[in-house]
C-alpha atoms as a PDB file:
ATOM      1  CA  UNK A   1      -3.189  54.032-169.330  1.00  0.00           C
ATOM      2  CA  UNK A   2      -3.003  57.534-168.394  1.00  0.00           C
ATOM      3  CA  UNK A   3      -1.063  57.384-165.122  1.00  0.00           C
ATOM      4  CA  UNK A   4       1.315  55.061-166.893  1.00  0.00           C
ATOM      5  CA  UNK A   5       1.695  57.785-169.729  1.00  0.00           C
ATOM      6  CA  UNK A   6       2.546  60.314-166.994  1.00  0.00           C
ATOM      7  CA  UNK A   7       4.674  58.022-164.504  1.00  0.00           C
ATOM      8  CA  UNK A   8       1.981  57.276-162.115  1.00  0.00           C
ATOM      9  CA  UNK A   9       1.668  61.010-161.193  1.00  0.00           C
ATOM     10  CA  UNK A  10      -1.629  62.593-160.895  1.00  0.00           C
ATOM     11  CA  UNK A  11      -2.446  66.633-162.533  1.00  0.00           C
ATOM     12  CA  UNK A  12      -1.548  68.237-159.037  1.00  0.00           C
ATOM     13  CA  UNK A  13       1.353  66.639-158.490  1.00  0.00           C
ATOM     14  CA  UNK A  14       2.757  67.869-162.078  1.00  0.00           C
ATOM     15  CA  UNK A  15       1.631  71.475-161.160  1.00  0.00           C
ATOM     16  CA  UNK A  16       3.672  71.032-157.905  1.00  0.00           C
ATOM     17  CA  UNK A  17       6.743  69.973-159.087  1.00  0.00           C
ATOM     18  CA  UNK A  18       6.369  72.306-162.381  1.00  0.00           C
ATOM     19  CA  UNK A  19       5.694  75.363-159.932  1.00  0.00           C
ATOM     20  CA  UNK A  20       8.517  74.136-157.628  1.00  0.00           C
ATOM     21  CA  UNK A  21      11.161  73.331-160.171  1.00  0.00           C
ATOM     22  CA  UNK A  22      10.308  77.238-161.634  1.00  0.00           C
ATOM     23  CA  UNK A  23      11.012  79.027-157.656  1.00  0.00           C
ATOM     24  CA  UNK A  24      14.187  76.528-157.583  1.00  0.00           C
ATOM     25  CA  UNK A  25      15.720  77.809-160.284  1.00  0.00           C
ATOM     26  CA  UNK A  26      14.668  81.560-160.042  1.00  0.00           C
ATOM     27  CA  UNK A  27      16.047  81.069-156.303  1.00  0.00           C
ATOM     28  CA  UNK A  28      19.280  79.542-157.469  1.00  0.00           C
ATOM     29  CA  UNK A  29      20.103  81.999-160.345  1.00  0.00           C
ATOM     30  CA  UNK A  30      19.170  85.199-157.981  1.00  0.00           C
ATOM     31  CA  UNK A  31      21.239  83.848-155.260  1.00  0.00           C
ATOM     32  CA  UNK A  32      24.343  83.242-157.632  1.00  0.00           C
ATOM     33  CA  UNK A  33      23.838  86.128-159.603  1.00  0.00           C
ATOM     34  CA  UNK A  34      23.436  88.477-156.011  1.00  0.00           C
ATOM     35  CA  UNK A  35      26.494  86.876-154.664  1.00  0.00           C
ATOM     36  CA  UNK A  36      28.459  88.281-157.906  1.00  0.00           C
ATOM     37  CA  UNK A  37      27.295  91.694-158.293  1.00  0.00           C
ATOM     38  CA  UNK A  38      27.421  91.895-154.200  1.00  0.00           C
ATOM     39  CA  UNK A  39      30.706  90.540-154.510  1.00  0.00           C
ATOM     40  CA  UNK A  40      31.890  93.765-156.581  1.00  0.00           C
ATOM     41  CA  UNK A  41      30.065  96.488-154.992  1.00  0.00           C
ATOM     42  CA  UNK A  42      31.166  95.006-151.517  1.00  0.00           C
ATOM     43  CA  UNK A  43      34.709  95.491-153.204  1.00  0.00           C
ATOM     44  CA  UNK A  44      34.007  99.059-154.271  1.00  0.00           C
ATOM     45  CA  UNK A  45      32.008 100.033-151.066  1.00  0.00           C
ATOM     46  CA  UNK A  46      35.482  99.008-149.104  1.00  0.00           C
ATOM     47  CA  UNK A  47      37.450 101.891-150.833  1.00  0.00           C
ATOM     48  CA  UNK A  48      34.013 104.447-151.165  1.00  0.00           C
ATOM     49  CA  UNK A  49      30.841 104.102-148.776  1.00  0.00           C
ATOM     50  CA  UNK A  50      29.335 106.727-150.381  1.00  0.00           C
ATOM     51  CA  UNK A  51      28.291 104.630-153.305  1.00  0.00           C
ATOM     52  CA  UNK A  52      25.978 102.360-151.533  1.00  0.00           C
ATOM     53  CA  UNK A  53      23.132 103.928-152.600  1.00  0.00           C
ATOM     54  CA  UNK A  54      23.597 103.661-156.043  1.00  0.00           C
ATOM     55  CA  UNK A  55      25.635 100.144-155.896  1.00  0.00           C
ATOM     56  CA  UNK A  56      22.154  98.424-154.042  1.00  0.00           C
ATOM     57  CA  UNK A  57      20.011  98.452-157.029  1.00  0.00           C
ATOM     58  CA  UNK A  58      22.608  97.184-159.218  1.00  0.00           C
ATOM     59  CA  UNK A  59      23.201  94.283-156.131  1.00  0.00           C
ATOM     60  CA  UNK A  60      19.757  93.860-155.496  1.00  0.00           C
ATOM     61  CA  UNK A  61      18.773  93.321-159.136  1.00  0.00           C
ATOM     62  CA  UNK A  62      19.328  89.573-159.846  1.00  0.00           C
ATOM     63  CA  UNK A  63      16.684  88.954-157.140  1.00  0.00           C
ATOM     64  CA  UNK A  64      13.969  89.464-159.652  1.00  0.00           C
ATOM     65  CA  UNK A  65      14.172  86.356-161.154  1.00  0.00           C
ATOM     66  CA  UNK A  66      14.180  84.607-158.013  1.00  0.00           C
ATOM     67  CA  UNK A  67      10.824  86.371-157.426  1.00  0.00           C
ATOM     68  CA  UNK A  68       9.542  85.548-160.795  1.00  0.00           C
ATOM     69  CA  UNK A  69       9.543  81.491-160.041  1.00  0.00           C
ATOM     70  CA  UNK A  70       7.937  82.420-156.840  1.00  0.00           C
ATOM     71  CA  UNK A  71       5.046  83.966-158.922  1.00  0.00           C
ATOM     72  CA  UNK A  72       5.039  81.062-161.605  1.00  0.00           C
ATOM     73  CA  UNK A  73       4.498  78.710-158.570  1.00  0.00           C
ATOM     74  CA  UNK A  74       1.928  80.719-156.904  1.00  0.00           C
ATOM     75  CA  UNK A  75      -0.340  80.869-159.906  1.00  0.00           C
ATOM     76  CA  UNK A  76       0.610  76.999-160.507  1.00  0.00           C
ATOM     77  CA  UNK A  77      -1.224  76.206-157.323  1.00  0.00           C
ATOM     78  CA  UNK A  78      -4.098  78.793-157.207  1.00  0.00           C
ATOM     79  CA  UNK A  79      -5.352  78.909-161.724  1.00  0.00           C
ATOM     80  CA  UNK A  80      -5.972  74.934-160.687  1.00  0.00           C
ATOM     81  CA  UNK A  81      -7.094  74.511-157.037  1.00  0.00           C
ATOM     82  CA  UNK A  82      -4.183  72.900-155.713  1.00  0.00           C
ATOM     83  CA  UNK A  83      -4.088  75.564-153.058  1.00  0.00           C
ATOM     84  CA  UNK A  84      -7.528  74.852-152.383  1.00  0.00           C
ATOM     85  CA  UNK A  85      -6.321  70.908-152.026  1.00  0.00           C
ATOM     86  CA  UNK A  86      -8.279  70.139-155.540  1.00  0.00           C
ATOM     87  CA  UNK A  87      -6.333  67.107-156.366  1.00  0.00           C
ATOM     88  CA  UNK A  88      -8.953  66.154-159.490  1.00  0.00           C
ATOM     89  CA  UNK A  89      -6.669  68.114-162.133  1.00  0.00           C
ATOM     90  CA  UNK A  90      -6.008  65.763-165.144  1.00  0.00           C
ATOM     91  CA  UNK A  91      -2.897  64.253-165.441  1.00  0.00           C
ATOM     92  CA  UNK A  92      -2.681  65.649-168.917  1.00  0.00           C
ATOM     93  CA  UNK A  93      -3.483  69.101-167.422  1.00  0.00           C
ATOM     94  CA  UNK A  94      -1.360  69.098-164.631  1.00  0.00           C
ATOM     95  CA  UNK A  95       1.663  67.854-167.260  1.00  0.00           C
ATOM     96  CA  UNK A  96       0.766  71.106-169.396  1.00  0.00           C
ATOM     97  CA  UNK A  97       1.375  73.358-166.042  1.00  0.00           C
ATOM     98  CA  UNK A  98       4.592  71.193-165.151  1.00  0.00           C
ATOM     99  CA  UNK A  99       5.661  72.467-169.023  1.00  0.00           C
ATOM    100  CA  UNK A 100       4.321  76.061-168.710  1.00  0.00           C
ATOM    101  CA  UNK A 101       6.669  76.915-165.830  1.00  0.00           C
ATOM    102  CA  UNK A 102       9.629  75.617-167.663  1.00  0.00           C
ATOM    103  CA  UNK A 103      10.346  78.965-169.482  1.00  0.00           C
ATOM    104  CA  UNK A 104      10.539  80.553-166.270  1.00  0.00           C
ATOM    105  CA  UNK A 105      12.243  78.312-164.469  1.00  0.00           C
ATOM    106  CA  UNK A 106      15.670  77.598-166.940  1.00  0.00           C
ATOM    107  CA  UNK A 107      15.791  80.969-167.920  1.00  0.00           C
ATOM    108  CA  UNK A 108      15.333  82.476-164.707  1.00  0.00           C
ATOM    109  CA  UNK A 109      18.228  80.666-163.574  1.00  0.00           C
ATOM    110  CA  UNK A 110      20.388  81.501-166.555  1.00  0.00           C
ATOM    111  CA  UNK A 111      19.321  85.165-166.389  1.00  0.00           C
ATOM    112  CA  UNK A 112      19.730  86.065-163.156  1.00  0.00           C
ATOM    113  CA  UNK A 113      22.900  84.641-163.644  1.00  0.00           C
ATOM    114  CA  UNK A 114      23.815  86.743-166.482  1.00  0.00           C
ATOM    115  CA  UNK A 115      22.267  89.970-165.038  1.00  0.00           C
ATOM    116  CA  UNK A 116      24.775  89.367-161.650  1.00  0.00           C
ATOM    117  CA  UNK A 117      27.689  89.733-164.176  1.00  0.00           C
ATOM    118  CA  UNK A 118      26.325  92.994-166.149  1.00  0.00           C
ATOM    119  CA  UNK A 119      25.443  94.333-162.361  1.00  0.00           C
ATOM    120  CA  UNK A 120      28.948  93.110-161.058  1.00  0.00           C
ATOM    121  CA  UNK A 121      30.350  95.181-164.674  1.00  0.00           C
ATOM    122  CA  UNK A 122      28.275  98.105-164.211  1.00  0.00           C
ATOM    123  CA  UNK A 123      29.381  98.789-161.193  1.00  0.00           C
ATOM    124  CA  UNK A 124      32.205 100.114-162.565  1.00  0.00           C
ATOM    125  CA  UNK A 125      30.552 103.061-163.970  1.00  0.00           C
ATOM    126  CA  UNK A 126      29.436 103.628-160.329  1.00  0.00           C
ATOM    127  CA  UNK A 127      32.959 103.374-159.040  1.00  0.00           C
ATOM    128  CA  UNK A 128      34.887 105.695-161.559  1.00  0.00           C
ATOM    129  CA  UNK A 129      31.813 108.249-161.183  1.00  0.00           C
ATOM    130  CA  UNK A 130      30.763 108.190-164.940  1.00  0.00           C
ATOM    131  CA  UNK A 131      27.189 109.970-164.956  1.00  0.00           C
ATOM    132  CA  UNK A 132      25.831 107.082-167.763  1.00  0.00           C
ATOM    133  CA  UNK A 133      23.012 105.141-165.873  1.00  0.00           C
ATOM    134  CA  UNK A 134      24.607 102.137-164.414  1.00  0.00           C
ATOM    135  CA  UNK A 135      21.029 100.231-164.389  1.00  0.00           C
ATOM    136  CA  UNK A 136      20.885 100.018-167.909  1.00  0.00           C
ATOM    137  CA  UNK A 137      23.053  97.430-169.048  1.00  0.00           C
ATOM    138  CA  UNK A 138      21.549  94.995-166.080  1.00  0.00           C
ATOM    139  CA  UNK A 139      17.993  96.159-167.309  1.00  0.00           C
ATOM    140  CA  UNK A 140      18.717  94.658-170.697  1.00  0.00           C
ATOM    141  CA  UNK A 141      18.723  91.438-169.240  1.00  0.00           C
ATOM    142  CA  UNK A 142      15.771  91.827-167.025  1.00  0.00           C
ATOM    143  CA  UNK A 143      13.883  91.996-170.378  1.00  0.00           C
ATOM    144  CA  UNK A 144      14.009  88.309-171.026  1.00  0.00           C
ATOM    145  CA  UNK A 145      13.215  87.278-167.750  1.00  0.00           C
ATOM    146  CA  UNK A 146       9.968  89.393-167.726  1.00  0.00           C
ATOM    147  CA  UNK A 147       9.481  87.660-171.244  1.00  0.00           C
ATOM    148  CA  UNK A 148       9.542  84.289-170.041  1.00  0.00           C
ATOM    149  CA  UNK A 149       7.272  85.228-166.584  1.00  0.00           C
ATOM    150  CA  UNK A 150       4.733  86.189-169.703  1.00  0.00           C
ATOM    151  CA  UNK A 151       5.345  83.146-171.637  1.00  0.00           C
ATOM    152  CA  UNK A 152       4.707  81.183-168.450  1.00  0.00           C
ATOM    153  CA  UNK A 153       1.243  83.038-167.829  1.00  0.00           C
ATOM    154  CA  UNK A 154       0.060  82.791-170.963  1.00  0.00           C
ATOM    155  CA  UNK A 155       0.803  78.712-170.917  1.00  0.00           C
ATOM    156  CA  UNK A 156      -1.026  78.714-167.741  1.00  0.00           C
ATOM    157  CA  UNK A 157      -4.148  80.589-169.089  1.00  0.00           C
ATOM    158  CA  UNK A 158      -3.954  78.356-171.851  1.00  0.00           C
ATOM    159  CA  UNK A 159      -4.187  75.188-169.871  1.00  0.00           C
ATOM    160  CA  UNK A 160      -6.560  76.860-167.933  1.00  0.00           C
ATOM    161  CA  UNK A 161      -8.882  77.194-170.351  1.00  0.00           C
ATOM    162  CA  UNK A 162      -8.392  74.160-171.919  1.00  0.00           C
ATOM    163  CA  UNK A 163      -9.318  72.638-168.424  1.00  0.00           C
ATOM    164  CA  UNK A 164     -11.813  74.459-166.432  1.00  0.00           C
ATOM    165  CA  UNK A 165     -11.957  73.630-162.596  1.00  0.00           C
END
């Protein structure tokens, strides 16, 4: 009954794809939302070189969430063995860790998205030499991806509680 109430998939294999899915879609939304901000410093670095060093963070910063899945699916496969090739982890469990990296995962993707456009707009501050922090406005999105890579933990400490190896 309980491999037909979780498609024939055992606990580890739901932590796998859970902790995959979340570094897929971090990795997709930082590489989108890189390509846009690079996209418009690369334009303003064409006219100014000067400005690299203060265009690079703003660039750079969509990355994070591409990093954040990454840590979602590390701690996917080391809170419940699966790096240690424990396959025994509950179907039920392993469905719980599948749903506990979903917060990072979509909105990882959707932020880092998001962030690549406030980076691509901030920029703008850099090129026309305004002295108001350019990092700011991208930082205000960061804050929801960090919320979600806490959301995600705490699921996972949940679950691991719940299900002691």
């Amino acid at each position: 009954m309980n491999a037909d109430l979780f498609g024939g998939m055992g606990g580890a294999d739901w932590a796998l794809l859970g902790g995959g899915i979340a570094a897929i879609l971090g990795g997709i939304g930082s590489a989108i939302g890189i390509t846009i901000a690079s996209s418009t410093a690369s334009g303003i670095l064409s006219e100014d070189g000067t400005k690299f060093g203060k265009l690079l963070p703003l660039a750079a910063m969509p990355g994070t969430q591409g990093i954040y899945g990454f840590i979602a699916a590390v701690l996917a496969m080391v809170f419940f063995g699966v790096l240690d090739g424990n396959m025994s982890l509950p179907a039920a469990a392993g469905f719980k860790v599948f749903l506990a990296c979903m917060p990072v995962g979509f909105l990882c993707l959707v932020s880092a998205i998001y962030q690549g456009l406030a980076s691509a707009a901030a920029a703008g501050i850099v090129a026309a030499d305004q002295p108001a922090p350019a990092l700011i406005f991208p930082a205000l999105v960061e804050t929801y991806a960090v919320l979600a890579l806490i959301v995600t933990i705490l699921m996972m400490l949940s679950v691991q509680t719940a299900y002691p190896l």
